[in-house]
Protein backbone atom coordinates (compact mmCIF):
# COMPACT_ATOMS: atom_id res chain seq x y z
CA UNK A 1 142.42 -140.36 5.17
CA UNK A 2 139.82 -139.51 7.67
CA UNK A 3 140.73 -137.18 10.37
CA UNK A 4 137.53 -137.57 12.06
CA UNK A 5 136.67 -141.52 13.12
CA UNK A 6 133.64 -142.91 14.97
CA UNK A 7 133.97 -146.03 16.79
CA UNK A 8 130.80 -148.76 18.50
CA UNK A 9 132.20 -149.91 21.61
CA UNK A 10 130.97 -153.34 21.83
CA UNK A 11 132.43 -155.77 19.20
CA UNK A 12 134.78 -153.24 18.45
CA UNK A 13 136.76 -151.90 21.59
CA UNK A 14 134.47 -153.82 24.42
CA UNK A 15 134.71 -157.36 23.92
CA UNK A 16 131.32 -159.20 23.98
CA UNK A 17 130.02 -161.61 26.48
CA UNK A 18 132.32 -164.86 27.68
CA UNK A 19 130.77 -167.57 27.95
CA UNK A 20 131.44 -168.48 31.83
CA UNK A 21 129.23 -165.13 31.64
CA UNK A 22 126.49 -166.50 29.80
CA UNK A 23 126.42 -169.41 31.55
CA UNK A 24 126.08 -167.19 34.88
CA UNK A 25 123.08 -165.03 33.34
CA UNK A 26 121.59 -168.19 32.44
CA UNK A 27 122.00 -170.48 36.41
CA UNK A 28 120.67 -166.81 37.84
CA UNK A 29 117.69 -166.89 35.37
CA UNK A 30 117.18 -170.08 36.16
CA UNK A 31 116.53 -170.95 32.37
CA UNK A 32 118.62 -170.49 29.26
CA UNK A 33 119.19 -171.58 25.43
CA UNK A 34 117.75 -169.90 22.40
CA UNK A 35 114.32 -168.60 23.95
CA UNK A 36 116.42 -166.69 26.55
CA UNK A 37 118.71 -165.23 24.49
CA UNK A 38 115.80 -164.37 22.17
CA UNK A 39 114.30 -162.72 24.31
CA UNK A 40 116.85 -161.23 25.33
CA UNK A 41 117.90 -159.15 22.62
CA UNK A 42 114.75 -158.73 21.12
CA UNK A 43 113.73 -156.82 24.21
CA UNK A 44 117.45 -154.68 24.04
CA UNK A 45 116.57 -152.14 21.58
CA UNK A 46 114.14 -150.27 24.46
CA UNK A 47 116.74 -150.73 26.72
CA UNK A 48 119.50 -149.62 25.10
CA UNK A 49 117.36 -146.46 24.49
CA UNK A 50 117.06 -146.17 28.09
CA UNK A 51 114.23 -148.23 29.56
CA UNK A 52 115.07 -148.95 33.19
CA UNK A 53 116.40 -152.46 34.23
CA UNK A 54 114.04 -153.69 36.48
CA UNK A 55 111.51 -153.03 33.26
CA UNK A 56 113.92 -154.45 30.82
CA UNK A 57 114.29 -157.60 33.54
CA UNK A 58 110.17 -158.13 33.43
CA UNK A 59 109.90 -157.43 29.46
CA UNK A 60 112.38 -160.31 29.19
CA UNK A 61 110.38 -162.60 31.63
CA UNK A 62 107.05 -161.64 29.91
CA UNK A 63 108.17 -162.46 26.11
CA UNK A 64 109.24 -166.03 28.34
CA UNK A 65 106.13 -166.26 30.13
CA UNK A 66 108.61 -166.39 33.45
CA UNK A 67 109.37 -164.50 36.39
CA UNK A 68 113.22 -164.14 37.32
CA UNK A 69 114.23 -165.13 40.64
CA UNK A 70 116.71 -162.64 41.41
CA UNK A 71 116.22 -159.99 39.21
CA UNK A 72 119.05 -157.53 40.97
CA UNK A 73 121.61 -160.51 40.60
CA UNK A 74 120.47 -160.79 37.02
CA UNK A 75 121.38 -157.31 36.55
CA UNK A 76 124.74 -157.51 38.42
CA UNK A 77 125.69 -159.94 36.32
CA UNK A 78 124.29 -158.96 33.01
CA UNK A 79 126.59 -155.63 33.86
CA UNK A 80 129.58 -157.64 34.42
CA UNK A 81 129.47 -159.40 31.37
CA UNK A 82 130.35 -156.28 29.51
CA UNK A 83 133.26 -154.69 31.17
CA UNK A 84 135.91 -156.70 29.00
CA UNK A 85 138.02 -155.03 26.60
CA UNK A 86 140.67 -155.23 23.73
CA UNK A 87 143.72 -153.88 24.78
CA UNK A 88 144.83 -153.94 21.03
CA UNK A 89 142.07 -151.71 20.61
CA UNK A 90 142.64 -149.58 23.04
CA UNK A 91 146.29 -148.92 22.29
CA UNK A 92 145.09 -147.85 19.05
CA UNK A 93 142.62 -145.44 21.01
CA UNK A 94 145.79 -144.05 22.68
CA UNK A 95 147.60 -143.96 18.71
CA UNK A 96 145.28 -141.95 17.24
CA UNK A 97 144.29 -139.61 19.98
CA UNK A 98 147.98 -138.89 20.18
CA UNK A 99 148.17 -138.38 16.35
CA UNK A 100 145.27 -135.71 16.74
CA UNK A 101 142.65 -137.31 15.79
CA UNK A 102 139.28 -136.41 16.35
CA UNK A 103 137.43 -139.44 17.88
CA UNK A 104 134.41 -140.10 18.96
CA UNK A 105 132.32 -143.17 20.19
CA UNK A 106 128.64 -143.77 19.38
CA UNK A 107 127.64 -146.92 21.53
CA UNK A 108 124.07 -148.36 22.11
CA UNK A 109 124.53 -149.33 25.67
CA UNK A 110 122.30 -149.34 28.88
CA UNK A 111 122.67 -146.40 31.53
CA UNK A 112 123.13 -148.64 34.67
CA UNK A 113 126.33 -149.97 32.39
CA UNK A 114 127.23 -146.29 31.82
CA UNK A 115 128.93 -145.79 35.08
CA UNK A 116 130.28 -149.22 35.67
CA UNK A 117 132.35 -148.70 32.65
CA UNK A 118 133.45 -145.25 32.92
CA UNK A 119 134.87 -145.82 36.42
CA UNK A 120 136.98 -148.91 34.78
CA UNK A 121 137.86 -147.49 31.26
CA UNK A 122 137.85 -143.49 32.27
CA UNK A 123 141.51 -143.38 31.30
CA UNK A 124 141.26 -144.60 27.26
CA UNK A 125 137.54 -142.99 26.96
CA UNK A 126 139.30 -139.65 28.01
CA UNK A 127 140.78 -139.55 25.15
CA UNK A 128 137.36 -139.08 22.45
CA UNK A 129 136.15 -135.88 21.60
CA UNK A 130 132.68 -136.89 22.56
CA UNK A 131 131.15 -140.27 24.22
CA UNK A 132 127.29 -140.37 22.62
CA UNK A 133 125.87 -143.11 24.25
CA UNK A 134 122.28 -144.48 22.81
CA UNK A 135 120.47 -144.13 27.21
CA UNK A 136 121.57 -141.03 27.03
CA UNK A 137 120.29 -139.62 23.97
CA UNK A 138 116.89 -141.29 23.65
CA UNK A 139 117.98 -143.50 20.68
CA UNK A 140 119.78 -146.15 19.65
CA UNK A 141 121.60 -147.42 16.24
CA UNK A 142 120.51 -147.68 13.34
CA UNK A 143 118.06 -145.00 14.02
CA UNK A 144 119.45 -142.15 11.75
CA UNK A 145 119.15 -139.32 14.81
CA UNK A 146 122.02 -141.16 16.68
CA UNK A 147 124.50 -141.07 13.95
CA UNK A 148 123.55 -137.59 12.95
CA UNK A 149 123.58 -136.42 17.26
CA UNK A 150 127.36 -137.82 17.02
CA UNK A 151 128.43 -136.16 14.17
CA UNK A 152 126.69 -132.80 15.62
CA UNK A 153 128.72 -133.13 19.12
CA UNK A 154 131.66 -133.96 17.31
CA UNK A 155 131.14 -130.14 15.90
CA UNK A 156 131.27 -131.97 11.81
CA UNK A 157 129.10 -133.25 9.11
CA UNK A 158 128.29 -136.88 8.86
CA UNK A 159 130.35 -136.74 5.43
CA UNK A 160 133.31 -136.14 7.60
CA UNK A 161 132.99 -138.92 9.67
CA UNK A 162 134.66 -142.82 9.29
CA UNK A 163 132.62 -144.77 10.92
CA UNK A 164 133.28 -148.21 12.00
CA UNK A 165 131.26 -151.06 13.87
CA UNK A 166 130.80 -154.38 14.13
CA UNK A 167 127.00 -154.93 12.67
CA UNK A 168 126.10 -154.60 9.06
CA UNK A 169 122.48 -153.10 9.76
CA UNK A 170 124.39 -150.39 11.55
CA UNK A 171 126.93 -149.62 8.91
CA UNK A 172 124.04 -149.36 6.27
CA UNK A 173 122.33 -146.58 8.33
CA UNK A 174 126.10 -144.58 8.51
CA UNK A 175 126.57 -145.21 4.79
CA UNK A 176 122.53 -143.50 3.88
CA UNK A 177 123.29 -140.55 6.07
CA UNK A 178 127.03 -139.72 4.07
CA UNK A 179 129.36 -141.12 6.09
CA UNK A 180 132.50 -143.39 5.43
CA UNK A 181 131.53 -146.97 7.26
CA UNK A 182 133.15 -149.92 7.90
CA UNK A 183 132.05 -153.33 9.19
CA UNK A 184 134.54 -154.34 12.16
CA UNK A 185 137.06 -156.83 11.62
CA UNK A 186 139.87 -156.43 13.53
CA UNK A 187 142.27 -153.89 15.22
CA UNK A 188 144.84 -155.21 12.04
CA UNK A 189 141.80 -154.28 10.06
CA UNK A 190 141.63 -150.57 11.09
CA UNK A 191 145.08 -149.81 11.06
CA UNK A 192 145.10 -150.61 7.14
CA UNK A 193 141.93 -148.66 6.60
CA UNK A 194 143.76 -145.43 8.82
């Protein structure tokens, strides 16, 4: 049994975009489908490791050959689509906290969404030992630095650590550097594994 367990935030305790919010992104774009969403992601990675917005916004429109109409109402909404959470997940938060845990979240996630969420979710991300979040730190999962940053604030060795998320490229990179990983299932999931 792990006293020390790492959690991702989105697909694990953030829920991921709904699609009335994807369909929102997409009417503010003023495109959509599979070259959007394409482009989307593969443009994420530099984001996530803190590229500004407005940049992110024009690296997406240039891998589409576009320009965005509105890009500050493509950010709004991009930001809203990821404030959603599982409550399941979050009671477990509460659980093992109260249990005396150590817990700590590593989460690739933009720094304009940094804020946004904190001043929705302080209460349940009070209770980890140490938020790492991929804008604030200069990388972003899998890169090996993030994991190993994580482990460092949380004041233990990687070995120490079960990790769990909700991407298999990510859980490969835990697993090379020592620690315990898990792909994300569900909260039933991680109560059997704890």
């Amino acid at each position: 049994m792990s006293d020390v367990i790492v959690f991702d935030l989105f697909g694990v305790i953030a829920r991921g975009q709904a699609p009335e919010s994807v369909r929102r992104i997409e009417e503010i774009a003023g495109t959509g489908g599979a070259p959007f969403w394409e482009a989307y992601w593969s443009c994420r990675p530099a984001y996530d490791a803190g590229r500004e917005s407005a940049a992110y916004w024009a690296d997406v429109a240039a891998v589409l050959g576009t320009a965005f109409p509105d890009v500050p109402a493509l950010i709004e909404a991009d930001l809203d689509s990821w404030t959603e959470v599982d409550e399941e997940m979050v009671a477990l938060v509460h659980e093992l906290a109260d249990g005396g845990r150590t817990l700590g979240l590593l989460s690739n996630i933009i720094d304009d969404l940094v804020p946004r969420f904190e001043a929705r979710h302080g209460g349940w991300l009070g209770r980890f030992d140490a938020l790492t979040y991929s804008c604030r730190i200069g990388v972003a999962k899998p890169d090996p630095r993030a994991y190993e940053i994580c482990a460092e604030r949380l004041g233990v060795a990687p070995s120490d650590v079960l990790f769990i998320d909700d991407t298999e490229r990510n859980i490969a990179a835990a697993r090379a550097l020592g620690m315990r990983a898990e792909l994300f299932e569900s909260p039933a999931q991680v109560r059997a594994l704890l």
